[in-house]
C-alpha atoms as a PDB file:
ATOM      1  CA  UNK A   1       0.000   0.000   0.000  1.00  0.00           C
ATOM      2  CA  UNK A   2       1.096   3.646  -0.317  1.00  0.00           C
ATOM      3  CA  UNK A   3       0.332   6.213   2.057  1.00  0.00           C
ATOM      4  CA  UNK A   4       0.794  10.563   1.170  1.00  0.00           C
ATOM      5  CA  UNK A   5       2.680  12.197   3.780  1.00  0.00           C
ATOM      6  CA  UNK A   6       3.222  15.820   3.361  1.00  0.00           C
ATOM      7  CA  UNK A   7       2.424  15.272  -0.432  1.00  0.00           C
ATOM      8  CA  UNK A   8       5.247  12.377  -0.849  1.00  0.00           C
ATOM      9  CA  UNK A   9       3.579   9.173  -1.834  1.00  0.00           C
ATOM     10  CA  UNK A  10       5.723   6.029   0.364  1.00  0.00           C
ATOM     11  CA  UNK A  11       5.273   2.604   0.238  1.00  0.00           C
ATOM     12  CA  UNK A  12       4.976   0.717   3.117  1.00  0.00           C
ATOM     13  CA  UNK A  13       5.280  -2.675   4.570  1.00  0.00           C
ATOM     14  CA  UNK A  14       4.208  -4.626   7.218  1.00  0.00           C
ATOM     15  CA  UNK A  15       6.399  -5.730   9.784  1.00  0.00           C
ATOM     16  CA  UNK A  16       7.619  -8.737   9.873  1.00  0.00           C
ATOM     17  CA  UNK A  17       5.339  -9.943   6.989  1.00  0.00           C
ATOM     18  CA  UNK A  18       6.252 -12.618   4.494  1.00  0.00           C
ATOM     19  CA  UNK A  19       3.503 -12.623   1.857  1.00  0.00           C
ATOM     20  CA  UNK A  20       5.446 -15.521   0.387  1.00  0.00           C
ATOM     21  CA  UNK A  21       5.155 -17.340   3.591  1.00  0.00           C
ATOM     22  CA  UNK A  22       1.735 -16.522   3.886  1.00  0.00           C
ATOM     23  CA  UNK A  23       0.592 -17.738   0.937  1.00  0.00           C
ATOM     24  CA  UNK A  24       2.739 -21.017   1.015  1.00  0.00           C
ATOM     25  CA  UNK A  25       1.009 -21.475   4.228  1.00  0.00           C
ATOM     26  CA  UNK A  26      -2.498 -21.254   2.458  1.00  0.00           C
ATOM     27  CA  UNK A  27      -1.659 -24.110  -0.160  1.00  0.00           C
ATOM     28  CA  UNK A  28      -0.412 -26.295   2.239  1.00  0.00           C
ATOM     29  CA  UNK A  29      -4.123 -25.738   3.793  1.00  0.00           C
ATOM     30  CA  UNK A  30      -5.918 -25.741   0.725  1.00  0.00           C
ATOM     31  CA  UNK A  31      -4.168 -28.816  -0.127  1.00  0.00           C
ATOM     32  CA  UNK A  32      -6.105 -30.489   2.725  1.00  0.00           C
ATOM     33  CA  UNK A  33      -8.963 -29.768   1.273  1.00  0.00           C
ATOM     34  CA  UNK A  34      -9.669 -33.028   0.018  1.00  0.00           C
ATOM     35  CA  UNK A  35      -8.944 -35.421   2.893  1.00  0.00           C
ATOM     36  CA  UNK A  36     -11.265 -32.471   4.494  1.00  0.00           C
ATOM     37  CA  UNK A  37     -13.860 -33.230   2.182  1.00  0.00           C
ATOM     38  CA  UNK A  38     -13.712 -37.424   2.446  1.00  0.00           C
ATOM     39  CA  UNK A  39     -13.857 -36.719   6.430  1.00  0.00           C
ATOM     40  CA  UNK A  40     -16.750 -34.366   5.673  1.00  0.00           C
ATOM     41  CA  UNK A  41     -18.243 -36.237   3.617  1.00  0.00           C
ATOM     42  CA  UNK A  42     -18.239 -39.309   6.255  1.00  0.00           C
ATOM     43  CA  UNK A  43     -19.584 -37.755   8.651  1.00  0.00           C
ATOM     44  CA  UNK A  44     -22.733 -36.404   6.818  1.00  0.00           C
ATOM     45  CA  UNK A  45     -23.102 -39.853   5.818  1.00  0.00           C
ATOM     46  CA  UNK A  46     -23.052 -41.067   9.670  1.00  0.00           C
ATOM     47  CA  UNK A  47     -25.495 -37.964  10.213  1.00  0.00           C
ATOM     48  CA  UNK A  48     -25.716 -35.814  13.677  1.00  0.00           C
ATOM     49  CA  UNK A  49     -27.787 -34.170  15.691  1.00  0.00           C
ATOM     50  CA  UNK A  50     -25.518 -30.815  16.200  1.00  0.00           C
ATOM     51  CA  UNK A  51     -22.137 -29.608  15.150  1.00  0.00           C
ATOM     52  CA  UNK A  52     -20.220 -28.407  18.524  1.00  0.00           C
ATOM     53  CA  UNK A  53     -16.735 -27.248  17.823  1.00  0.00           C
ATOM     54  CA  UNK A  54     -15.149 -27.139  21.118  1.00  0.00           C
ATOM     55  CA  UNK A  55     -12.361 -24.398  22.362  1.00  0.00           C
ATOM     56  CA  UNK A  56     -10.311 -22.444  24.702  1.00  0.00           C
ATOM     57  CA  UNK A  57      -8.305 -18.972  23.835  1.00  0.00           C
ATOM     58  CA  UNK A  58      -7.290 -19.027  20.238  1.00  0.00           C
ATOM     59  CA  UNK A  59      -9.385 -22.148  18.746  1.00  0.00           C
ATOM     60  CA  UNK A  60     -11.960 -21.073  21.091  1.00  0.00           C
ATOM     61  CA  UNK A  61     -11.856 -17.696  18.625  1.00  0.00           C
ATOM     62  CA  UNK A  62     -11.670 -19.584  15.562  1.00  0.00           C
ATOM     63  CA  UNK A  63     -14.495 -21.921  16.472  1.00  0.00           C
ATOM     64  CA  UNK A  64     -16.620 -18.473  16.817  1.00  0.00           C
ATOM     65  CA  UNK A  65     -15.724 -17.254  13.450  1.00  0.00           C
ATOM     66  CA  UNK A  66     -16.422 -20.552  11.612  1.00  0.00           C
ATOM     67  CA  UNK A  67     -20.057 -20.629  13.854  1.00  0.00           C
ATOM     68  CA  UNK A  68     -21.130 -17.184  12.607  1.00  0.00           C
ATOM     69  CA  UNK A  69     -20.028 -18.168   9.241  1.00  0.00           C
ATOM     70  CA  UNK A  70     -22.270 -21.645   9.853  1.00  0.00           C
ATOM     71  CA  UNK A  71     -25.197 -19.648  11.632  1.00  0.00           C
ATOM     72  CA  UNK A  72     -25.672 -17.184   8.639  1.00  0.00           C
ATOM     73  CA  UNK A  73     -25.468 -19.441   6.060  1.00  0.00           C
ATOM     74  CA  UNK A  74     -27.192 -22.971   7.166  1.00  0.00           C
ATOM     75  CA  UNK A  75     -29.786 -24.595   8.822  1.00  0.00           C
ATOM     76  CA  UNK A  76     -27.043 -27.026  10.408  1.00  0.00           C
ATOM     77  CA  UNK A  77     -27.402 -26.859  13.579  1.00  0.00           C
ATOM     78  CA  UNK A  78     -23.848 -25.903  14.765  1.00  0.00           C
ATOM     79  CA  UNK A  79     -22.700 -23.875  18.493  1.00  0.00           C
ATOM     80  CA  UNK A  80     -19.466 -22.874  20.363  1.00  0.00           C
ATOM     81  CA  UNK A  81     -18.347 -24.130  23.580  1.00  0.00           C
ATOM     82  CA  UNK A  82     -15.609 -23.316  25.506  1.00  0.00           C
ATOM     83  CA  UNK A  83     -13.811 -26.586  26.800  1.00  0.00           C
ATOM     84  CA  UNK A  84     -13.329 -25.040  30.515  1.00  0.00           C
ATOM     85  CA  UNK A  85     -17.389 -23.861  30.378  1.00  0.00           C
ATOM     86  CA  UNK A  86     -18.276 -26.999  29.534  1.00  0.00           C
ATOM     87  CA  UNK A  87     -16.295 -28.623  32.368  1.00  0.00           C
ATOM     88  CA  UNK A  88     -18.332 -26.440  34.976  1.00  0.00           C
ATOM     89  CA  UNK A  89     -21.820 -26.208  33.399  1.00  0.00           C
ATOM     90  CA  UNK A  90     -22.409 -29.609  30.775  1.00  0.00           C
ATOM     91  CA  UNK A  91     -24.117 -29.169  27.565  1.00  0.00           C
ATOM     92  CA  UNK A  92     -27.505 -31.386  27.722  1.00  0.00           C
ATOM     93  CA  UNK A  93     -27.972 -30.443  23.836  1.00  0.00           C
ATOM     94  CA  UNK A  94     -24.865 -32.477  23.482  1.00  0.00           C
ATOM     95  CA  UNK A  95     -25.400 -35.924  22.947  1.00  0.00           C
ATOM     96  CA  UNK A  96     -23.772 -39.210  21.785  1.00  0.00           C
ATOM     97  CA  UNK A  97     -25.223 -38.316  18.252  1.00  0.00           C
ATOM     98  CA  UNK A  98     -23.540 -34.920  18.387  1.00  0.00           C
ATOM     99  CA  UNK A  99     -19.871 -33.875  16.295  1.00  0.00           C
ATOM    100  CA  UNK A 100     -17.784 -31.915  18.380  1.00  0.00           C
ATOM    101  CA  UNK A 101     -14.569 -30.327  15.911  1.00  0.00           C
ATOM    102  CA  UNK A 102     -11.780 -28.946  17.859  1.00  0.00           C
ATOM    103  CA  UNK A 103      -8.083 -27.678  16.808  1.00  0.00           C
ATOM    104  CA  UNK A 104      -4.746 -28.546  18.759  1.00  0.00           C
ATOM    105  CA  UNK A 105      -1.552 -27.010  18.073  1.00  0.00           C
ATOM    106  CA  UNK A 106       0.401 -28.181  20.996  1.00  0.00           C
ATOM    107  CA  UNK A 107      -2.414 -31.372  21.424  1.00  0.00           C
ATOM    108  CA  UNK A 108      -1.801 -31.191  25.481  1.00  0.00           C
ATOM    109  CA  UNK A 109      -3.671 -28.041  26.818  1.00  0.00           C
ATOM    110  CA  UNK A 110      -5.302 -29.475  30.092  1.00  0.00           C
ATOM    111  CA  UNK A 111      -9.298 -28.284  29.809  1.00  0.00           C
ATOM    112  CA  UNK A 112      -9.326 -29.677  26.166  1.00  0.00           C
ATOM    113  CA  UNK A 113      -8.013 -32.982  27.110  1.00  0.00           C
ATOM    114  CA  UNK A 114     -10.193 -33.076  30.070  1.00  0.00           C
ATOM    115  CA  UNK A 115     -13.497 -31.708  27.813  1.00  0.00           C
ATOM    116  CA  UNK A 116     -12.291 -34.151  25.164  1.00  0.00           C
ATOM    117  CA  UNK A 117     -12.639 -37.221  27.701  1.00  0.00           C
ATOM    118  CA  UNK A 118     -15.823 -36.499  29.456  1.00  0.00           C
ATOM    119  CA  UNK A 119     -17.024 -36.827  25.755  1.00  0.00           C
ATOM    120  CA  UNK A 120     -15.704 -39.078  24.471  1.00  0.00           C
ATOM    121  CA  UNK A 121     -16.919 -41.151  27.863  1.00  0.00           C
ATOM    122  CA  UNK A 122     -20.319 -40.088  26.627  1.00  0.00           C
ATOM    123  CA  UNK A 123     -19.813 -41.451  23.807  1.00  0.00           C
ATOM    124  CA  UNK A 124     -19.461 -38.086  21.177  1.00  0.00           C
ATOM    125  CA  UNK A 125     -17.979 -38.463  18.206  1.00  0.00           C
ATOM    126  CA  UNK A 126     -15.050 -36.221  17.678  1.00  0.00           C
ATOM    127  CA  UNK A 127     -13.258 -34.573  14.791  1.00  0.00           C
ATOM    128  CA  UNK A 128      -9.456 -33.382  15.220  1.00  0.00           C
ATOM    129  CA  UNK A 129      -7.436 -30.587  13.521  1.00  0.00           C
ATOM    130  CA  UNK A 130      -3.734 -31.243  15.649  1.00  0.00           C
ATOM    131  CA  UNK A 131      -0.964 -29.977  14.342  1.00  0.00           C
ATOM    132  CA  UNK A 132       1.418 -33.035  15.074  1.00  0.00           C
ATOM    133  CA  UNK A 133       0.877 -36.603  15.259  1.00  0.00           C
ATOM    134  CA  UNK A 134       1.099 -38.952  18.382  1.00  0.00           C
ATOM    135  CA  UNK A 135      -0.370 -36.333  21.182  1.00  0.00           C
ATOM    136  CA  UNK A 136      -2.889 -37.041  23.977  1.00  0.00           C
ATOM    137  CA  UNK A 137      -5.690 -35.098  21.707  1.00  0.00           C
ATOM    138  CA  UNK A 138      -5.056 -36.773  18.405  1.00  0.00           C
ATOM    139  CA  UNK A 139      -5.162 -40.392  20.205  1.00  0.00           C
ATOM    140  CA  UNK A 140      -8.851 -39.474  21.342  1.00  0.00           C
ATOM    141  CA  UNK A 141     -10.199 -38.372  17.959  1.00  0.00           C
ATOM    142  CA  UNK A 142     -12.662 -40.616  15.996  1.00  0.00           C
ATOM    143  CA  UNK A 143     -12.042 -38.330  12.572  1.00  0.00           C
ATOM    144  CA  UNK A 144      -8.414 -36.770  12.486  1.00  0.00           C
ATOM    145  CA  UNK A 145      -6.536 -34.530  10.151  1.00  0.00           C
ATOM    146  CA  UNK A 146      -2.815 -33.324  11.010  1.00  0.00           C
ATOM    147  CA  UNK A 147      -1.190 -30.945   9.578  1.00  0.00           C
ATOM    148  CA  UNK A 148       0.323 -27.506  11.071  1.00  0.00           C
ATOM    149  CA  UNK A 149      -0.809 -24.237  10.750  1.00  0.00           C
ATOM    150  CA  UNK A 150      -4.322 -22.715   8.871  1.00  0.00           C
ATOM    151  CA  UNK A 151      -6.682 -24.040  11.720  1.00  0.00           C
ATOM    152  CA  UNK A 152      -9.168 -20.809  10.812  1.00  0.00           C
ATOM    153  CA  UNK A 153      -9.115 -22.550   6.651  1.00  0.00           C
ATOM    154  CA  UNK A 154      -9.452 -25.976   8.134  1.00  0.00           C
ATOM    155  CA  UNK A 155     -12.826 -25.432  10.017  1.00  0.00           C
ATOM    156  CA  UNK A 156     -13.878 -23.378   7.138  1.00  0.00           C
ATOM    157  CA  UNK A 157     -12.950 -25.939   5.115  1.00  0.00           C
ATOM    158  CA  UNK A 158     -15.068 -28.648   6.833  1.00  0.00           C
ATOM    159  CA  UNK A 159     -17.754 -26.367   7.207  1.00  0.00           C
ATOM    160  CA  UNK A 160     -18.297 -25.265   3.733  1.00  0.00           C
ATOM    161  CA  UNK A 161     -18.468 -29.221   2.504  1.00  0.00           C
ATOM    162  CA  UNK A 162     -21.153 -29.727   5.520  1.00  0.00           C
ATOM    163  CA  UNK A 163     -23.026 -26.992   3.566  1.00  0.00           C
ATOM    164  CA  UNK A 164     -22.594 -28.167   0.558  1.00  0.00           C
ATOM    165  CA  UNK A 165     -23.857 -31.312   1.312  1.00  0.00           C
ATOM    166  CA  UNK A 166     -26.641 -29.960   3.068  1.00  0.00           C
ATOM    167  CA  UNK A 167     -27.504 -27.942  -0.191  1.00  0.00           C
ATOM    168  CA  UNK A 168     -26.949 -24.660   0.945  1.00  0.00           C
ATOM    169  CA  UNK A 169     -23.240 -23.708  -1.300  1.00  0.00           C
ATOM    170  CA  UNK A 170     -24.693 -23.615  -4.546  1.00  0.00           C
ATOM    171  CA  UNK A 171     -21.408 -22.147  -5.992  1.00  0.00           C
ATOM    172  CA  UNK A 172     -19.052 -24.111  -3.772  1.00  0.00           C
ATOM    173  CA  UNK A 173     -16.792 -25.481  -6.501  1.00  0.00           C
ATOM    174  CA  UNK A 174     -16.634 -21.873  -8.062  1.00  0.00           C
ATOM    175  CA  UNK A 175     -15.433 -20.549  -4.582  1.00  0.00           C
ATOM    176  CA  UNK A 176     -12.977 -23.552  -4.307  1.00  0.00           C
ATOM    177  CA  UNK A 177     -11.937 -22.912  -7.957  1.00  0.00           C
ATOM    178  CA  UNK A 178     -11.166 -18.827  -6.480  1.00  0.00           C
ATOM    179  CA  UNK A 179      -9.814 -19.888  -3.421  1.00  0.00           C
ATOM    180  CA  UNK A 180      -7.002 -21.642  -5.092  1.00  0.00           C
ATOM    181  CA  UNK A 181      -6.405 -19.698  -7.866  1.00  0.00           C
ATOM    182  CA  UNK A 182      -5.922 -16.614  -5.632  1.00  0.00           C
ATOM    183  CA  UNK A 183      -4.262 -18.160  -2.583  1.00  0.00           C
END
């Protein structure tokens, strides 16, 4: 971008940004998108009563984005919980024919393993975005996908297929078709 100071046009640049890294970051998560779309596809097949995706701090964020971006778009009945709220208060919407989607980067933060066994002891099926193989999170999931980085594209990723399946992303191979062309 170039901002007029004084009448002197100057480009400027972010700090520390590497567009190039950036981008290469968004192939590697676009890349996912069809081992996204078998897993999505799966579990529409298996059918649920609710889509839960399950949080604390940062995925706790992301899981808010991808719900507004659910909630204004679908009929699929899909929420937010925070893994430490759930701990204290229960969910009774959640049941054993409920999908609960999380993200792990480290795959050890205490209230998500401790949220992920209470349902899994209910019997809940769950659906795992870890960033590295072999930790206490990814051993609990019934549906996993690892790969580092992009956890906001990955849950938008799985969301957009539920859509589509559900017949609500009439032009979702058009937006696929942008997506990759321009990241």
């Amino acid at each position: 971008p170039f901002i007029c100071v004084g009448g002197i046009e100057k480009e400027t640049k972010m700090l520390k940004f590497d567009e190039e890294k950036q981008l290469a970051s968004y192939k590697e998560g676009l890349a996912l998108r069809g081992q996204i779309e078998e897993c999505a596809d799966k579990i529409w097949a298996e059918g649920f009563d609710g889509i839960y995706f399950l949080g604390i701090g940062g995925t706790y964020a992301s899981s808010m984005q991808v719900v507004t971006h659910m909630t204004g778009r679908s009929t699929i009945p899909a929420y937010v919980e925070n893994a430490s709220e759930y701990l204290t208060t229960g969910n009774r919407r959640l049941t054993d024919r409920s999908l609960v989607v999380f993200s792990s980067v480290t795959g050890s933060t205490e209230e998500m393993i401790e949220a992920v066994d209470v349902l899994k002891k209910k019997g809940v099926r769950l659906l795992a975005f870890i960033d590295f193989e072999g930790t206490e999170l990814a051993k609990q999931a019934d549906y996993l996908i690892v790969s580092p980085k992009n956890e906001q594209l990955k849950f938008f990723l799985f969301a957009n297929r539920l859509m589509y399946n559900h017949g609500e992303f009439p032009d979702y191979d058009r937006y696929n078709a942008e997506m990759d062309a321009h990241l």
